[in-house]
Protein backbone atom coordinates (compact mmCIF):
# COMPACT_ATOMS: atom_id res chain seq x y z
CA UNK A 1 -0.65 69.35 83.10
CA UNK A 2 -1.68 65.71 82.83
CA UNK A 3 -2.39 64.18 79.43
CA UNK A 4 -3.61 60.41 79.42
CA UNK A 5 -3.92 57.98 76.32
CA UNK A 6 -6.02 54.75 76.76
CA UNK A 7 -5.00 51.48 75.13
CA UNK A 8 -6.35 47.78 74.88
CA UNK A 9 -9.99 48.36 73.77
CA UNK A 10 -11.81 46.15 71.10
CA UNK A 11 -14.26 44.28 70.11
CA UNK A 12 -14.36 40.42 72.17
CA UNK A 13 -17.17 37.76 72.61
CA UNK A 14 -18.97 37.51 75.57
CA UNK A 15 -17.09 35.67 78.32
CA UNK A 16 -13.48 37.03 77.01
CA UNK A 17 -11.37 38.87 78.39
CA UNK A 18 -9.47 42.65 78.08
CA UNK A 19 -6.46 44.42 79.33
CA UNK A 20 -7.15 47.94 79.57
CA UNK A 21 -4.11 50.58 80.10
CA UNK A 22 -4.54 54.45 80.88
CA UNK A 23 -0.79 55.99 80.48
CA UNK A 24 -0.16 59.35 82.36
CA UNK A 25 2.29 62.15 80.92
CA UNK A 26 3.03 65.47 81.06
CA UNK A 27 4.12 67.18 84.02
CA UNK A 28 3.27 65.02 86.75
CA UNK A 29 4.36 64.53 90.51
CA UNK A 30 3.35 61.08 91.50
CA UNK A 31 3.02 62.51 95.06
CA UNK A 32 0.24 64.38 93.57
CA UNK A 33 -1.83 61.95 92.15
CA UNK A 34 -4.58 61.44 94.55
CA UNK A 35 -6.64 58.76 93.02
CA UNK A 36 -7.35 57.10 89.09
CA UNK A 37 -9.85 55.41 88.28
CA UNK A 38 -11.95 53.90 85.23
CA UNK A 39 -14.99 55.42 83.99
CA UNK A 40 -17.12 53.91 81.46
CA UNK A 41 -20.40 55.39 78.85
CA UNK A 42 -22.68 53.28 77.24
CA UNK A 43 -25.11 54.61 74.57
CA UNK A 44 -28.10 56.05 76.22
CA UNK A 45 -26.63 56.48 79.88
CA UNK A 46 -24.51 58.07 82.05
CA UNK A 47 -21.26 57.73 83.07
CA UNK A 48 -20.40 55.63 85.49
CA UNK A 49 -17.32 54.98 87.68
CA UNK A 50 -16.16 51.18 87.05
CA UNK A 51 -13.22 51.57 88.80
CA UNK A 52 -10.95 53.42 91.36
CA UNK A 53 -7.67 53.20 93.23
CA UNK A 54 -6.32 55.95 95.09
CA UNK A 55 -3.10 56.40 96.31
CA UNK A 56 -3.06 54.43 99.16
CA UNK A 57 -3.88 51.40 97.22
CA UNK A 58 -7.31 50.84 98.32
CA UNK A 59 -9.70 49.65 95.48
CA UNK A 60 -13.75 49.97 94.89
CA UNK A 61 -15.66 48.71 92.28
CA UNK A 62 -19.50 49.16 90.29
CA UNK A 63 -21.22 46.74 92.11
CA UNK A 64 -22.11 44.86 88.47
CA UNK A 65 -18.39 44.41 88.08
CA UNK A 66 -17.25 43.22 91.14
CA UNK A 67 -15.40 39.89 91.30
CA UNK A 68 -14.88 40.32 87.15
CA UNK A 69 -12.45 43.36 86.64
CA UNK A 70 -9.40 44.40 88.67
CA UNK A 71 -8.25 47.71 88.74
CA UNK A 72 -4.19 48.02 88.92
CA UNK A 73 -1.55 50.48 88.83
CA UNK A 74 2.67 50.47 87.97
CA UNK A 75 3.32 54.07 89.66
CA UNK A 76 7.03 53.97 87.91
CA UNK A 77 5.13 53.57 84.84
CA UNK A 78 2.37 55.94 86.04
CA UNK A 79 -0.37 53.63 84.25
CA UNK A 80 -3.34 52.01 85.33
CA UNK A 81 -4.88 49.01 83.92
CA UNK A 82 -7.95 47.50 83.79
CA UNK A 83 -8.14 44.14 83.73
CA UNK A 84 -11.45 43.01 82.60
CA UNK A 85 -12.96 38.95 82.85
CA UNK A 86 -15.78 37.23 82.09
CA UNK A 87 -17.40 40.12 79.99
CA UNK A 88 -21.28 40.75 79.16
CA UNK A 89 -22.80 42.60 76.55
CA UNK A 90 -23.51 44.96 79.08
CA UNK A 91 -19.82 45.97 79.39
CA UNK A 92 -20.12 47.85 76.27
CA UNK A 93 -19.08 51.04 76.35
CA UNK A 94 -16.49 53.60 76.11
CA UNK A 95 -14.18 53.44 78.54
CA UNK A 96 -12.22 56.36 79.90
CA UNK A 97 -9.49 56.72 82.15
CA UNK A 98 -9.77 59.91 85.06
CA UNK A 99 -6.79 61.10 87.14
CA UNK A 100 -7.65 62.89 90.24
CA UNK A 101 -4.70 65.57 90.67
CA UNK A 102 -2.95 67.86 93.08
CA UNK A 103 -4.97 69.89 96.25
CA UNK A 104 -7.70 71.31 93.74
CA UNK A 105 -8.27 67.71 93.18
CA UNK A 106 -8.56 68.63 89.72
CA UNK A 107 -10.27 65.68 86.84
CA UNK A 108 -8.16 65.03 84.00
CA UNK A 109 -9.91 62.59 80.96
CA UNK A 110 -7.89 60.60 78.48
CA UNK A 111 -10.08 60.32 75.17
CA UNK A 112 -11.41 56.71 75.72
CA UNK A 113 -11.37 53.94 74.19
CA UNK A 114 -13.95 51.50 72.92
CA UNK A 115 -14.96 48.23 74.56
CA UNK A 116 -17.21 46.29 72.50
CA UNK A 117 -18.41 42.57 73.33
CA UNK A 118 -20.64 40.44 71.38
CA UNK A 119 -22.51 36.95 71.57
């Protein structure tokens, strides 16, 4: 099974930047690992996908963070980071990191980890 810890979360001003980092362990075959991605919640709504890469390497993005955050991955590492620039308010949230696995194409959810910017 997959198991996946979030990092880099805390509280910046507006216009700062973040560094998130989703680390996969457990049993995992890299070859199985069809896509990860970045989801975040805010208070009140759903959640939303920020973020994805799948294992080809091809990217997509919330349309209200496009040209801001950068999704990346280090497959010997088997983390994925989130870098995150020029945040809003509205980027508050939790953040979690997702991990799209194996032929059942089965979700696995680290525990997230708070993003918080201020004025």
């Amino acid at each position: 099974q997959v198991q996946l810890v979030e990092s880099g979360g805390g509280l910046v001003q507006a216009g700062g930047s973040l560094r998130l980092s989703c680390a996969a362990s457990g049993s995992i075959l890299r070859t199985l690992i069809n896509a990860m991605g970045w989801y975040r919640q805010a208070p009140g709504k759903l959640r939303e996908l920020v973020a994805g890469i799948t294992s080809g390497g091809s990217t997509n993005y919330a349309d209200s963070v496009k040209g801001r955050f950068a999704i990346s991955r280090d497959n010997a590492k088997n983390t994925v980071y989130l870098q995150m620039n020029s945040l809003k308010r509205e980027d508050t949230a939790v953040y979690y990191c997702k991990v799209d696995y194996g032929p059942l194409r089965t979700n696995y959810w680290g525990q997230g980890t708070q993003v918080t910017v201020s004025s």
